[in-house]
PDB file of N, CA and C in Angstrom:
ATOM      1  N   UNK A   1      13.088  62.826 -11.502  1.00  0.00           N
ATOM      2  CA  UNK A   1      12.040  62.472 -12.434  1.00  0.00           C
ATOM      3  C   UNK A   1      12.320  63.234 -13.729  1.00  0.00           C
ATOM      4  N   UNK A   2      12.483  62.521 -14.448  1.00  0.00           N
ATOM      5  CA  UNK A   2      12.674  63.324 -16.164  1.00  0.00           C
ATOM      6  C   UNK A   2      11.458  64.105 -16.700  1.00  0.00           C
ATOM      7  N   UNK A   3      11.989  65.206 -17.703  1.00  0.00           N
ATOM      8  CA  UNK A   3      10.864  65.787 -18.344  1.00  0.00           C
ATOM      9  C   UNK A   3       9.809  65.084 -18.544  1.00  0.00           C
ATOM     10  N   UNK A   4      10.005  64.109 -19.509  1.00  0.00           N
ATOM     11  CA  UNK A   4       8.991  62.980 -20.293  1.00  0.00           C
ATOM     12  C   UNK A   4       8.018  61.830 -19.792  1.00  0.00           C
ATOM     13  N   UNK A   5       8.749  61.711 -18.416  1.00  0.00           N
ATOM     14  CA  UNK A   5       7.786  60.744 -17.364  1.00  0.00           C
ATOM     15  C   UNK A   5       6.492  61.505 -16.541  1.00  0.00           C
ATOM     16  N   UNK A   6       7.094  62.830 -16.363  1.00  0.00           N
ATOM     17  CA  UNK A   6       6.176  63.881 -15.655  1.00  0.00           C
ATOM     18  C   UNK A   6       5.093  63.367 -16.208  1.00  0.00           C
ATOM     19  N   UNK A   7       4.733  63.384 -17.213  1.00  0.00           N
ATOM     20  CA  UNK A   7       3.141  62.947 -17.508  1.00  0.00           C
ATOM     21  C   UNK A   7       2.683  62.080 -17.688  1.00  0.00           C
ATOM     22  N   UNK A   8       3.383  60.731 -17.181  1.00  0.00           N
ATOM     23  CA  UNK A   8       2.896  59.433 -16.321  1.00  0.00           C
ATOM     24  C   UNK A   8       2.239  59.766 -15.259  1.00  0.00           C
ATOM     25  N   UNK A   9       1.951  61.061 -14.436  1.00  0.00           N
ATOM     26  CA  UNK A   9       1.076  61.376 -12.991  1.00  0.00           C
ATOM     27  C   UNK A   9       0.462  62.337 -13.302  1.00  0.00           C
ATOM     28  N   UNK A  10      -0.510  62.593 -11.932  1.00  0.00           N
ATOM     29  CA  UNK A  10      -1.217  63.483 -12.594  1.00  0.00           C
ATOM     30  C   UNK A  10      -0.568  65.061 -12.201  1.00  0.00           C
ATOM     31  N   UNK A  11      -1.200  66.330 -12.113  1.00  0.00           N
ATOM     32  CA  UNK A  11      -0.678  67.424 -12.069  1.00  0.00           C
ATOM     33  C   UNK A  11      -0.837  67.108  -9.979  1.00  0.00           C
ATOM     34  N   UNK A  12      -1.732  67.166  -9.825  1.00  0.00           N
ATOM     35  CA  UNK A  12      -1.081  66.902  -8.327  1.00  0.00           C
ATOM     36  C   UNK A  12      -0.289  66.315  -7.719  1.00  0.00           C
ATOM     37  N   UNK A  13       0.019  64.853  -8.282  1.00  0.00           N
ATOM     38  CA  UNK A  13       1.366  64.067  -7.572  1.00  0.00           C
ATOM     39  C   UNK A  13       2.918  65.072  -7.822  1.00  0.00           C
ATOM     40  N   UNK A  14       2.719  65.699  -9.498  1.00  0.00           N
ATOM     41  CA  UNK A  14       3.803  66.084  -9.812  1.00  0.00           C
ATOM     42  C   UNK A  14       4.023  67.349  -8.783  1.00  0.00           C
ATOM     43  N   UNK A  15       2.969  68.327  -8.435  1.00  0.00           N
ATOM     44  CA  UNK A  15       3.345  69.274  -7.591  1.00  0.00           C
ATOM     45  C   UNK A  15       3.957  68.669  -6.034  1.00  0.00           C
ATOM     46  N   UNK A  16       2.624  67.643  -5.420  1.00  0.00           N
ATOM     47  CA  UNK A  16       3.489  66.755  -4.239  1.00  0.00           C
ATOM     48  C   UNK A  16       4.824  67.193  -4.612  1.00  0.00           C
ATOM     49  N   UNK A  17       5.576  66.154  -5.921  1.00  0.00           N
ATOM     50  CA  UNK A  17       6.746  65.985  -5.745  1.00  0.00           C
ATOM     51  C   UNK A  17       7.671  67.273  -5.670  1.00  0.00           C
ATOM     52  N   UNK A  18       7.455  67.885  -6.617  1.00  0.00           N
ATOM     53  CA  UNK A  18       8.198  69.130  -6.140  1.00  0.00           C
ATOM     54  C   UNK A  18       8.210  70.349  -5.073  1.00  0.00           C
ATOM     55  N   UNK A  19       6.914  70.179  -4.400  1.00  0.00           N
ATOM     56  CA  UNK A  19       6.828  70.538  -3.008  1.00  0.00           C
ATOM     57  C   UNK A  19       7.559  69.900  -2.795  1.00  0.00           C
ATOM     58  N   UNK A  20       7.675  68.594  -1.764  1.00  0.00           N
ATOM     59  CA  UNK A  20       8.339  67.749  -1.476  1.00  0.00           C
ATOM     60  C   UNK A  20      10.153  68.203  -1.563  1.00  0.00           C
ATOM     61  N   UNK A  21      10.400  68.384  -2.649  1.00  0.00           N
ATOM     62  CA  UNK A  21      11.668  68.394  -3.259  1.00  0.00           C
ATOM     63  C   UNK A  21      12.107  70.044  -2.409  1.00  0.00           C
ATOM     64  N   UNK A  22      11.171  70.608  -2.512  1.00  0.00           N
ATOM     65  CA  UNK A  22      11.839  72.244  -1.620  1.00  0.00           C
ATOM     66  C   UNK A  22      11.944  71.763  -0.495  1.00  0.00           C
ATOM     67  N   UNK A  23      11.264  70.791   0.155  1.00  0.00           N
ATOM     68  CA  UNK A  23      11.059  70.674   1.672  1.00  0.00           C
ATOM     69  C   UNK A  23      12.480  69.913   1.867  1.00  0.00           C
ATOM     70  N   UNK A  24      13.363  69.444   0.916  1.00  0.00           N
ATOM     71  CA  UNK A  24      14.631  68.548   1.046  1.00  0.00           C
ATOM     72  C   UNK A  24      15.731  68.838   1.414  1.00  0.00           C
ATOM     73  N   UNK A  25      15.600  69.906   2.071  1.00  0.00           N
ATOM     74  CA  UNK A  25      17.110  70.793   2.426  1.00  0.00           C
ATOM     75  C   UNK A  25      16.663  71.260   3.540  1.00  0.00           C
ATOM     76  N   UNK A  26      17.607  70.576   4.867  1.00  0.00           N
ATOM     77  CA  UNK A  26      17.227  71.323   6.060  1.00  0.00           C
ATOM     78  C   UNK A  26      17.604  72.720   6.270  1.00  0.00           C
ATOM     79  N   UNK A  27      18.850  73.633   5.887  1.00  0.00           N
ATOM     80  CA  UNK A  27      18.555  74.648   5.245  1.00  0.00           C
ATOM     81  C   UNK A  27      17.273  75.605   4.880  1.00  0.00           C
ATOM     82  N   UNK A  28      15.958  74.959   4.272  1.00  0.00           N
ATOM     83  CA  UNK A  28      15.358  75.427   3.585  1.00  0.00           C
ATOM     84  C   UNK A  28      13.941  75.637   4.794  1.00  0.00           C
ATOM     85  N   UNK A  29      14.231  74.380   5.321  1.00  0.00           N
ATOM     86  CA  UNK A  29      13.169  74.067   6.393  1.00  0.00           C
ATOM     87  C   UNK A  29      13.661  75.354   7.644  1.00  0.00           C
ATOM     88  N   UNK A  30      14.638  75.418   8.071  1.00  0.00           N
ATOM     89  CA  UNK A  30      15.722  76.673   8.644  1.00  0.00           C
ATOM     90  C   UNK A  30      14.872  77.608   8.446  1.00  0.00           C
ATOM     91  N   UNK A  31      15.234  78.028   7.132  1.00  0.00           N
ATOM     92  CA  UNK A  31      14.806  79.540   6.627  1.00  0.00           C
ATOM     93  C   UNK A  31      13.083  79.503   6.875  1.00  0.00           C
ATOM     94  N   UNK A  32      12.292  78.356   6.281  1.00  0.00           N
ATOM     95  CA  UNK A  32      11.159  79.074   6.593  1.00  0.00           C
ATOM     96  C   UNK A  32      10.417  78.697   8.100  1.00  0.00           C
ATOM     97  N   UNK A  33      11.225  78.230   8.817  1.00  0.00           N
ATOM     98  CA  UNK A  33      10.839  78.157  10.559  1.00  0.00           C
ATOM     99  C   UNK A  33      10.821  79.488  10.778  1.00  0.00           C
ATOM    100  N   UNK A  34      11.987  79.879  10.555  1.00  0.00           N
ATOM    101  CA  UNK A  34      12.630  81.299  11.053  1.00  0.00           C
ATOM    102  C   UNK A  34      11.690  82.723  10.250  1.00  0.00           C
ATOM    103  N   UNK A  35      11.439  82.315   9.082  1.00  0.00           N
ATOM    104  CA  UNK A  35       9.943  83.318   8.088  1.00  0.00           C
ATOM    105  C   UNK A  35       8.840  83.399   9.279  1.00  0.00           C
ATOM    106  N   UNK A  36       8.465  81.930   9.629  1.00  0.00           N
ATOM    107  CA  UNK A  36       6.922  81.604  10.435  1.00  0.00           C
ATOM    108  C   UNK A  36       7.508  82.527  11.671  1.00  0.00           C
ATOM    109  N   UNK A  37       8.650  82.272  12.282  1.00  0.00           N
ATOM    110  CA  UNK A  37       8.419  82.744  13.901  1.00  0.00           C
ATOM    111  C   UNK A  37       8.789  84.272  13.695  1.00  0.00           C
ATOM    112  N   UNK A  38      10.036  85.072  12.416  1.00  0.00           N
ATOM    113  CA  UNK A  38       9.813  85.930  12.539  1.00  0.00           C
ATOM    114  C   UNK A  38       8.319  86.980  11.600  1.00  0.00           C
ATOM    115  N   UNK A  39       7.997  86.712  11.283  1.00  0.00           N
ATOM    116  CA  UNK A  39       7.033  86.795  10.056  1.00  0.00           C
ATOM    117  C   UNK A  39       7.582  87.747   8.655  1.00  0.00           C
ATOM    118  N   UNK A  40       8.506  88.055   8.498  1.00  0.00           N
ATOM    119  CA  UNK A  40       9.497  88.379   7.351  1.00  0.00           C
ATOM    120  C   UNK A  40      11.191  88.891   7.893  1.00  0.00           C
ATOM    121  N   UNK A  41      11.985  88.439   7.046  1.00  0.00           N
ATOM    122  CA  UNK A  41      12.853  89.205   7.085  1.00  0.00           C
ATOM    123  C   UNK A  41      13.861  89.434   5.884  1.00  0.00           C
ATOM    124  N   UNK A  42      15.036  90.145   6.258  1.00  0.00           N
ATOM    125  CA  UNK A  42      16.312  90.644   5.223  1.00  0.00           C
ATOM    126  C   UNK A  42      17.106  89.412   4.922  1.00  0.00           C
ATOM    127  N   UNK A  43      17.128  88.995   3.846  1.00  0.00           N
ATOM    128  CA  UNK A  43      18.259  87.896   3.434  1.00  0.00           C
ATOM    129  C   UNK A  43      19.346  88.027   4.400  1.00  0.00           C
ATOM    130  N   UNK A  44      19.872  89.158   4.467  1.00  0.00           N
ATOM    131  CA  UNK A  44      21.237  89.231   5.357  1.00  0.00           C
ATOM    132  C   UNK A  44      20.872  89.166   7.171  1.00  0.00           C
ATOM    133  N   UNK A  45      19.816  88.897   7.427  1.00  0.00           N
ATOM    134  CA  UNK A  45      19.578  88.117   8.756  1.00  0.00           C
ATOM    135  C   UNK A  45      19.358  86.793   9.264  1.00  0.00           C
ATOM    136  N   UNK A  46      19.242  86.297   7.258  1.00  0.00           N
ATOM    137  CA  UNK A  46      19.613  84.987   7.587  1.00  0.00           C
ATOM    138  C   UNK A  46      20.770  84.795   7.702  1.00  0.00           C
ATOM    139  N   UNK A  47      22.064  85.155   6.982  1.00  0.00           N
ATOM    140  CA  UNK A  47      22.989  84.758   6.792  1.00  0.00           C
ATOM    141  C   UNK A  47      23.502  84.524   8.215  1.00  0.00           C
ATOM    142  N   UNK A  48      23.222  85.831   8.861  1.00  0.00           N
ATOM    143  CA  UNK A  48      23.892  85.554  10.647  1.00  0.00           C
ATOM    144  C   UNK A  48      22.453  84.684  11.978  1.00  0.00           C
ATOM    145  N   UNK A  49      21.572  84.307  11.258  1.00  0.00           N
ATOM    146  CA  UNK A  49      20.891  83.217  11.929  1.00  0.00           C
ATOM    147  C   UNK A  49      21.305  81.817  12.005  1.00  0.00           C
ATOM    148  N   UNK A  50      21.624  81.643  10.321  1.00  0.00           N
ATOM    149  CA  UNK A  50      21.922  80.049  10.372  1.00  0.00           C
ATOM    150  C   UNK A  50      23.466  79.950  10.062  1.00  0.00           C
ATOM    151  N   UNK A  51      24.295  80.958   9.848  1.00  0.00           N
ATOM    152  CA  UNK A  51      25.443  80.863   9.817  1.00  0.00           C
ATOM    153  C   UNK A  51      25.976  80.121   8.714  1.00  0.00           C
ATOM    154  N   UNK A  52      25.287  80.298   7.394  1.00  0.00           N
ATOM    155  CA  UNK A  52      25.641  79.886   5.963  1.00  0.00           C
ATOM    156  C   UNK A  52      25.717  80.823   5.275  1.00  0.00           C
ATOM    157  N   UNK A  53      26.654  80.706   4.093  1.00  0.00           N
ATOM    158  CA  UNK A  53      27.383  81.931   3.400  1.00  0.00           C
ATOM    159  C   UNK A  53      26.064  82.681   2.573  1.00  0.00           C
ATOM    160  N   UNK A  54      26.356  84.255   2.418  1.00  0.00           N
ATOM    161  CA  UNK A  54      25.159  84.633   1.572  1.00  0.00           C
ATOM    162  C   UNK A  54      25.114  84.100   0.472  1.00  0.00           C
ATOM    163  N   UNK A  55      25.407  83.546  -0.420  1.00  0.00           N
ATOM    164  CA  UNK A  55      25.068  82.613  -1.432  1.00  0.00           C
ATOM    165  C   UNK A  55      24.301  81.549  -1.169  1.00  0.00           C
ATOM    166  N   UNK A  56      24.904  80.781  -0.109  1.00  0.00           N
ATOM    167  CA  UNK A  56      24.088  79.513  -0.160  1.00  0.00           C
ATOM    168  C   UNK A  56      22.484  80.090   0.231  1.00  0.00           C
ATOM    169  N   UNK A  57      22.418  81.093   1.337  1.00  0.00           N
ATOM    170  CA  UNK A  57      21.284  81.621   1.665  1.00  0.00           C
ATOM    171  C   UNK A  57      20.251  82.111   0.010  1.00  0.00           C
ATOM    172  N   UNK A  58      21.341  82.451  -0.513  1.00  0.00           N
ATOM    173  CA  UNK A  58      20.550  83.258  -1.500  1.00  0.00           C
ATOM    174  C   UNK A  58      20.081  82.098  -2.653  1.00  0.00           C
ATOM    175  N   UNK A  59      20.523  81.081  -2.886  1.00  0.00           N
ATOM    176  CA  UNK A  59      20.154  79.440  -3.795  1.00  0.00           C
ATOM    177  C   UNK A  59      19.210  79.074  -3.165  1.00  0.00           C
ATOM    178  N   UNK A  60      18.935  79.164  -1.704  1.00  0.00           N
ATOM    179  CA  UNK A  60      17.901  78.465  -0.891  1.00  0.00           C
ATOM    180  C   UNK A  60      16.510  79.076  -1.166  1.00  0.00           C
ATOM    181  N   UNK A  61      16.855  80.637  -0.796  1.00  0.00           N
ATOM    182  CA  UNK A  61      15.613  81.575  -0.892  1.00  0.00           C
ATOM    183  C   UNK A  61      14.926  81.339  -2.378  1.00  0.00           C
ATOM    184  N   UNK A  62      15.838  81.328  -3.271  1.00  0.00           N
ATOM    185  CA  UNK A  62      15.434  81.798  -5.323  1.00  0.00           C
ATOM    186  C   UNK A  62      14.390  79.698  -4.843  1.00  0.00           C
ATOM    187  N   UNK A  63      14.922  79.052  -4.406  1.00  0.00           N
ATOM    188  CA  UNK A  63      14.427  77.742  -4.295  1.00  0.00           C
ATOM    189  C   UNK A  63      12.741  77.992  -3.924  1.00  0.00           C
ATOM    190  N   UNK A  64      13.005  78.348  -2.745  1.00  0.00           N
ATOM    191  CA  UNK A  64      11.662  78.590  -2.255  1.00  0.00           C
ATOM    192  C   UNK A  64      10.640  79.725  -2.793  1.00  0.00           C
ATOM    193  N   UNK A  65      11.551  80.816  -3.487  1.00  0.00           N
ATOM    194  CA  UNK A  65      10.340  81.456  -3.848  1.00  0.00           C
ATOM    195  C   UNK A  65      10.350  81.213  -5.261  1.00  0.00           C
ATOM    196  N   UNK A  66      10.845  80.306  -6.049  1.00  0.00           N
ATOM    197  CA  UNK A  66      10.324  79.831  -7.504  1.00  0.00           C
ATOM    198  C   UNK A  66       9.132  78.868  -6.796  1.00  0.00           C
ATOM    199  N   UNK A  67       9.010  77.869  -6.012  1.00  0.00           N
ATOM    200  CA  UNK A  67       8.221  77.309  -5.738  1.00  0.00           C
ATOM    201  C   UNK A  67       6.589  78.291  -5.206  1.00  0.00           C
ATOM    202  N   UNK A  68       7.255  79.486  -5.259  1.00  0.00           N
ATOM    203  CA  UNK A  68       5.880  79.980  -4.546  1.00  0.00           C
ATOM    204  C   UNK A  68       5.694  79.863  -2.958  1.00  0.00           C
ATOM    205  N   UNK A  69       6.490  79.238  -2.170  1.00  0.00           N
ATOM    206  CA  UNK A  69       6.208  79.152  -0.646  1.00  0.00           C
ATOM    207  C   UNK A  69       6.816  80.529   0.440  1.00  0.00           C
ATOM    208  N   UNK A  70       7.311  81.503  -0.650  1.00  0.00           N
ATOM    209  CA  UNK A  70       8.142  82.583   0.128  1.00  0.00           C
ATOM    210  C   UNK A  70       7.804  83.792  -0.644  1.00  0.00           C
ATOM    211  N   UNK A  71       7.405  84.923  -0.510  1.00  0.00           N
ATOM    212  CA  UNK A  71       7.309  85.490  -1.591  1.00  0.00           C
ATOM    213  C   UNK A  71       9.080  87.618  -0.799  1.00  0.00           C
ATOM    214  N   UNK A  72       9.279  87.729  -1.743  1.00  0.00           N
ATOM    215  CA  UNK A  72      10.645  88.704  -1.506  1.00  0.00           C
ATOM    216  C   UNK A  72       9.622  90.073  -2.372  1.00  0.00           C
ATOM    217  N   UNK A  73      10.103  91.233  -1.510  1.00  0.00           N
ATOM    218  CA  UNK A  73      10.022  92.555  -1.930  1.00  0.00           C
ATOM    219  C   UNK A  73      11.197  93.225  -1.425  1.00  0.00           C
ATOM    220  N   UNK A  74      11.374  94.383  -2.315  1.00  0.00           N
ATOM    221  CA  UNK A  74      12.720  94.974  -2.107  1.00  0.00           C
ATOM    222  C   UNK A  74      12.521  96.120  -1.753  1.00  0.00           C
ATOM    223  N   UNK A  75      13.122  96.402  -0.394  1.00  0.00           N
ATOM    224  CA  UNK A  75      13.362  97.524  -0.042  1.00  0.00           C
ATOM    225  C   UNK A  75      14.919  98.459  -0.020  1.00  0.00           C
ATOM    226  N   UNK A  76      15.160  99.612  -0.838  1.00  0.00           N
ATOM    227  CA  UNK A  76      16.361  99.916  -0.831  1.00  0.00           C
ATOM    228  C   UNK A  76      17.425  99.000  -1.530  1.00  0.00           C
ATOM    229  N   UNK A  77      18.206  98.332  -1.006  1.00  0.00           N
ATOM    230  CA  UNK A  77      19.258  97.819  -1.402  1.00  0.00           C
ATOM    231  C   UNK A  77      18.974  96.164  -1.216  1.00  0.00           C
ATOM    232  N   UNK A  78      18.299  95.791  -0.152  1.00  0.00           N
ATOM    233  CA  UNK A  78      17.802  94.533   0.702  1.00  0.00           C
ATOM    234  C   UNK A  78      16.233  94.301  -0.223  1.00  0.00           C
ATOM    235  N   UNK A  79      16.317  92.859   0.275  1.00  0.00           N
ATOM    236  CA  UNK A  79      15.188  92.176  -0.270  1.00  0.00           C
ATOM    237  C   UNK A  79      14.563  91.136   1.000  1.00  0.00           C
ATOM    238  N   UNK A  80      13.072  91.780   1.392  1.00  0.00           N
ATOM    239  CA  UNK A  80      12.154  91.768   2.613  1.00  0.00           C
ATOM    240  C   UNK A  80      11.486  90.157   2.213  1.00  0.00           C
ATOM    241  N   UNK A  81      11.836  89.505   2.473  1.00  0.00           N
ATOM    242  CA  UNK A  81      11.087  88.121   2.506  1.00  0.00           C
ATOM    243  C   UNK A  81       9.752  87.618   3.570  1.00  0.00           C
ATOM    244  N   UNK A  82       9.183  86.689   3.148  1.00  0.00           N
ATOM    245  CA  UNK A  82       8.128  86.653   4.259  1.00  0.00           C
ATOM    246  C   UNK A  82       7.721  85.385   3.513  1.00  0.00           C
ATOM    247  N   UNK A  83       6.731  84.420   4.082  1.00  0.00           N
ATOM    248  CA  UNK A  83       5.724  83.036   3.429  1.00  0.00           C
ATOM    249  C   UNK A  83       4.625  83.657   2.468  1.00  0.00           C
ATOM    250  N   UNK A  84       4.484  83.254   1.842  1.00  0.00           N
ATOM    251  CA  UNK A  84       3.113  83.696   0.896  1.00  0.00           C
ATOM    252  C   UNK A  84       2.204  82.247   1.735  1.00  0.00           C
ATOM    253  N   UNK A  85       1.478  83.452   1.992  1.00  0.00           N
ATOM    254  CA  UNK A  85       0.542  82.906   3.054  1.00  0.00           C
ATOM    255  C   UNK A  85      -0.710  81.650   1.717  1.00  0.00           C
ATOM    256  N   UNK A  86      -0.907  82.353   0.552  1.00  0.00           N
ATOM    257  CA  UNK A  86      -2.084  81.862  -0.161  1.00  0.00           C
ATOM    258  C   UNK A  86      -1.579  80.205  -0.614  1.00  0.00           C
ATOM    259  N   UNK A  87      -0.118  80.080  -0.696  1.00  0.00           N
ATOM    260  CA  UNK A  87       0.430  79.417  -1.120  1.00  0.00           C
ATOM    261  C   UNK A  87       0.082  77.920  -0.192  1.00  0.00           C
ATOM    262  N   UNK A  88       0.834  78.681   1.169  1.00  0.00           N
ATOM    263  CA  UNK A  88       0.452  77.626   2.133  1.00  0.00           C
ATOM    264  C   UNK A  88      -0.807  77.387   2.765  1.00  0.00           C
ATOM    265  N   UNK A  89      -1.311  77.715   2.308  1.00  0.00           N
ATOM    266  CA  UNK A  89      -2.904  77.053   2.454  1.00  0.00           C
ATOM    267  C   UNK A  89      -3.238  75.915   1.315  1.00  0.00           C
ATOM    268  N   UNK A  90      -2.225  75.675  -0.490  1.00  0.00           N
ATOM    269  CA  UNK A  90      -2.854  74.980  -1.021  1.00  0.00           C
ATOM    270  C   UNK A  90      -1.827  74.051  -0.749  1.00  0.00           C
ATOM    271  N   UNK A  91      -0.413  73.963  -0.116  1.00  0.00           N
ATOM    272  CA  UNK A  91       0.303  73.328   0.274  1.00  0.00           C
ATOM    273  C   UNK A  91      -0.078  72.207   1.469  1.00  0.00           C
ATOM    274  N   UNK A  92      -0.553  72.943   2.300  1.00  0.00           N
ATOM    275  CA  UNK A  92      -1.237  72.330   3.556  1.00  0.00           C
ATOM    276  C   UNK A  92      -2.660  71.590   3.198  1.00  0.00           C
ATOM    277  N   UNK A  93      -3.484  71.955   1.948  1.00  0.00           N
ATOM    278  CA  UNK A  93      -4.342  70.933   1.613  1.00  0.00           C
ATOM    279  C   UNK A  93      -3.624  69.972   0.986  1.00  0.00           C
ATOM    280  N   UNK A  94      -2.990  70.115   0.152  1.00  0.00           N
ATOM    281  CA  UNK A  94      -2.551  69.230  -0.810  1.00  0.00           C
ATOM    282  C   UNK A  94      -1.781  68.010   0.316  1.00  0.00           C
ATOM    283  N   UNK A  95      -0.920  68.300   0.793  1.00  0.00           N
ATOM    284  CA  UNK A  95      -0.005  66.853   2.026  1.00  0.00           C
ATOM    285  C   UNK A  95      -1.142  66.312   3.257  1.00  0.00           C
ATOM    286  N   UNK A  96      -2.219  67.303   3.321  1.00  0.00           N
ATOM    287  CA  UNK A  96      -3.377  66.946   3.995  1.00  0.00           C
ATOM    288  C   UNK A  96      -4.197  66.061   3.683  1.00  0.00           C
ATOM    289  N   UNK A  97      -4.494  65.916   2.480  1.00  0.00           N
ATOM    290  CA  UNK A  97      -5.486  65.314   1.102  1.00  0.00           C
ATOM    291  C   UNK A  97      -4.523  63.657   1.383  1.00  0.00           C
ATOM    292  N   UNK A  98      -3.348  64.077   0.769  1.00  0.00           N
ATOM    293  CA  UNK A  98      -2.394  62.472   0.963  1.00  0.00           C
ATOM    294  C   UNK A  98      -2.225  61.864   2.293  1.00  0.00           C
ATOM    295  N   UNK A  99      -2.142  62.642   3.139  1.00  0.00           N
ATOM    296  CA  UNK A  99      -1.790  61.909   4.435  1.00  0.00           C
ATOM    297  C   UNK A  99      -2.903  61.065   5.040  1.00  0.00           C
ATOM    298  N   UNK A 100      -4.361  61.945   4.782  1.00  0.00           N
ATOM    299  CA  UNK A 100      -5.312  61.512   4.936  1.00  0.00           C
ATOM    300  C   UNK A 100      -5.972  60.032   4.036  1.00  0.00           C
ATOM    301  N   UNK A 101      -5.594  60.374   3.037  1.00  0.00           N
ATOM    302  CA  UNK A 101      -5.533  58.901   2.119  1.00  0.00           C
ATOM    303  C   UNK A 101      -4.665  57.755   2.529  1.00  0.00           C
ATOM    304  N   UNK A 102      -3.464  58.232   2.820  1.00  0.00           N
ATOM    305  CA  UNK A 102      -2.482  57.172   3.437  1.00  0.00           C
ATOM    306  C   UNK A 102      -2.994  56.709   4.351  1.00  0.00           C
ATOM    307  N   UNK A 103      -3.830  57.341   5.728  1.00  0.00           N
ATOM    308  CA  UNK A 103      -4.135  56.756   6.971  1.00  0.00           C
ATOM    309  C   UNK A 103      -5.333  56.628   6.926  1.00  0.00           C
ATOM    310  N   UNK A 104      -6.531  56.539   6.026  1.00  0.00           N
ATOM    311  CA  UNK A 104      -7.306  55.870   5.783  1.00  0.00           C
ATOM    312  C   UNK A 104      -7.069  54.695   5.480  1.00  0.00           C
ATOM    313  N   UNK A 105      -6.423  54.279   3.977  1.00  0.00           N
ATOM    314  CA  UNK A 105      -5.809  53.233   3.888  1.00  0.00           C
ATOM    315  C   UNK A 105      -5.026  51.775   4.979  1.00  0.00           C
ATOM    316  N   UNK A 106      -4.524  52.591   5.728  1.00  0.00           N
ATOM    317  CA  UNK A 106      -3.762  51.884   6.405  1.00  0.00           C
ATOM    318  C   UNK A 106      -4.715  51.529   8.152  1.00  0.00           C
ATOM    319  N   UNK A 107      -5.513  52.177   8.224  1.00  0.00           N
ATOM    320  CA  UNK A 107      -6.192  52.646   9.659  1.00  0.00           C
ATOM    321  C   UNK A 107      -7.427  51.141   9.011  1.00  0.00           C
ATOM    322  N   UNK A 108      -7.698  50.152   8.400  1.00  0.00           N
ATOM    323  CA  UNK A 108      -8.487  49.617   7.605  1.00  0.00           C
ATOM    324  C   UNK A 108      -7.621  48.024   8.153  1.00  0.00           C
ATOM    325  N   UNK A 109      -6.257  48.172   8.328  1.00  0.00           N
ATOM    326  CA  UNK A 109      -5.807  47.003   9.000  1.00  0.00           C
ATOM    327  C   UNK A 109      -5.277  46.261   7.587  1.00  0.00           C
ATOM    328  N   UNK A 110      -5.474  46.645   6.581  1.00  0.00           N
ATOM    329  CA  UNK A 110      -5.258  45.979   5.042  1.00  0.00           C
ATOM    330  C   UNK A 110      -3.591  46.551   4.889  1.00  0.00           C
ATOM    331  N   UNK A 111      -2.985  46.778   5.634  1.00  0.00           N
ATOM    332  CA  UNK A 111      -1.511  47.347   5.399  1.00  0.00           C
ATOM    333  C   UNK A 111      -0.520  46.493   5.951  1.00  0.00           C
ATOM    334  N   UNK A 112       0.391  45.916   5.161  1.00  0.00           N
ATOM    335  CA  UNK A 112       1.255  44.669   5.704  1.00  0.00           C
ATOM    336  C   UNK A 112       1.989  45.057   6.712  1.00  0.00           C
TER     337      UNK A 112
END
C-alpha cells in the first residue's frame, strides 16, 4: 500500500494492515509463540531455538518491536525481550472487532 493511498482508510484498517503485515513471516509467528510459552527471552536463544542466523533473528525482532507487539530491555551485553502485554490487548480487540463483523455478516446467510 503506498504512502498516498493510506488515507483512502481509516486509521484502523491501516493499523489491521500493518498488524497483519508483522503477522506475515512464520519466523515472526516462531519468535512470538516461543515469547508467550517462554515469557521473555535473550535474542541469542532464539537463534539456537529456531535455528536462523542472528541477523535474520535480529530483522524479525526490530519488526516486531517497531510494531509495538514485543517490547526488548538490555541487560549487560544481551537484550531481554518479552510481548508487551498492553499492546496485545489492543491487537486482540482490534482482529476481534473484524472477525466479529465478518461473521456477523456472513452468519445472516447473505454471503455467496
Amino acid at each position: 500500500m503506498g504512502v498516498t493511498k493510506s488515507d483512502l482508510f481509516t486509521a484502523e484498517q491501516n493499523q489491521l494492515a500493518l498488524l497483519a503485515k508483522a503477522f506475515a513471516h512464520p519466523a515472526r509467528i516462531a519468535i512470538l509463540q516461543y515469547l508467550a510459552k517462554t515469557k521473555s527471552c535473550v535474542n541469542g536463544t532464539l537463534v539456537q531455538e529456531l535455528g536462523l542466523a542472528q541477523a535474520t533473528i535480529s530483522q524479525h525482532l526490530r519488526e516486531l518491536k517497531d510494531m509495538g507487539l514485543i517490547k526488548g530491555s538490555i541487560e549487560g551485553v544481551s537484550i531481554n525481550y518479552c510481548l508487551n502485554v498492553e499492546k496485545w490487548e489492543l491487537v486482540q480487540s482490534l482482529f476481534n472487532g473484524l472477525f466479529d463483523q465478518l461473521t456477523d455478516s456472513c452468519s445472516s446467510g447473505d454471503c455467496c
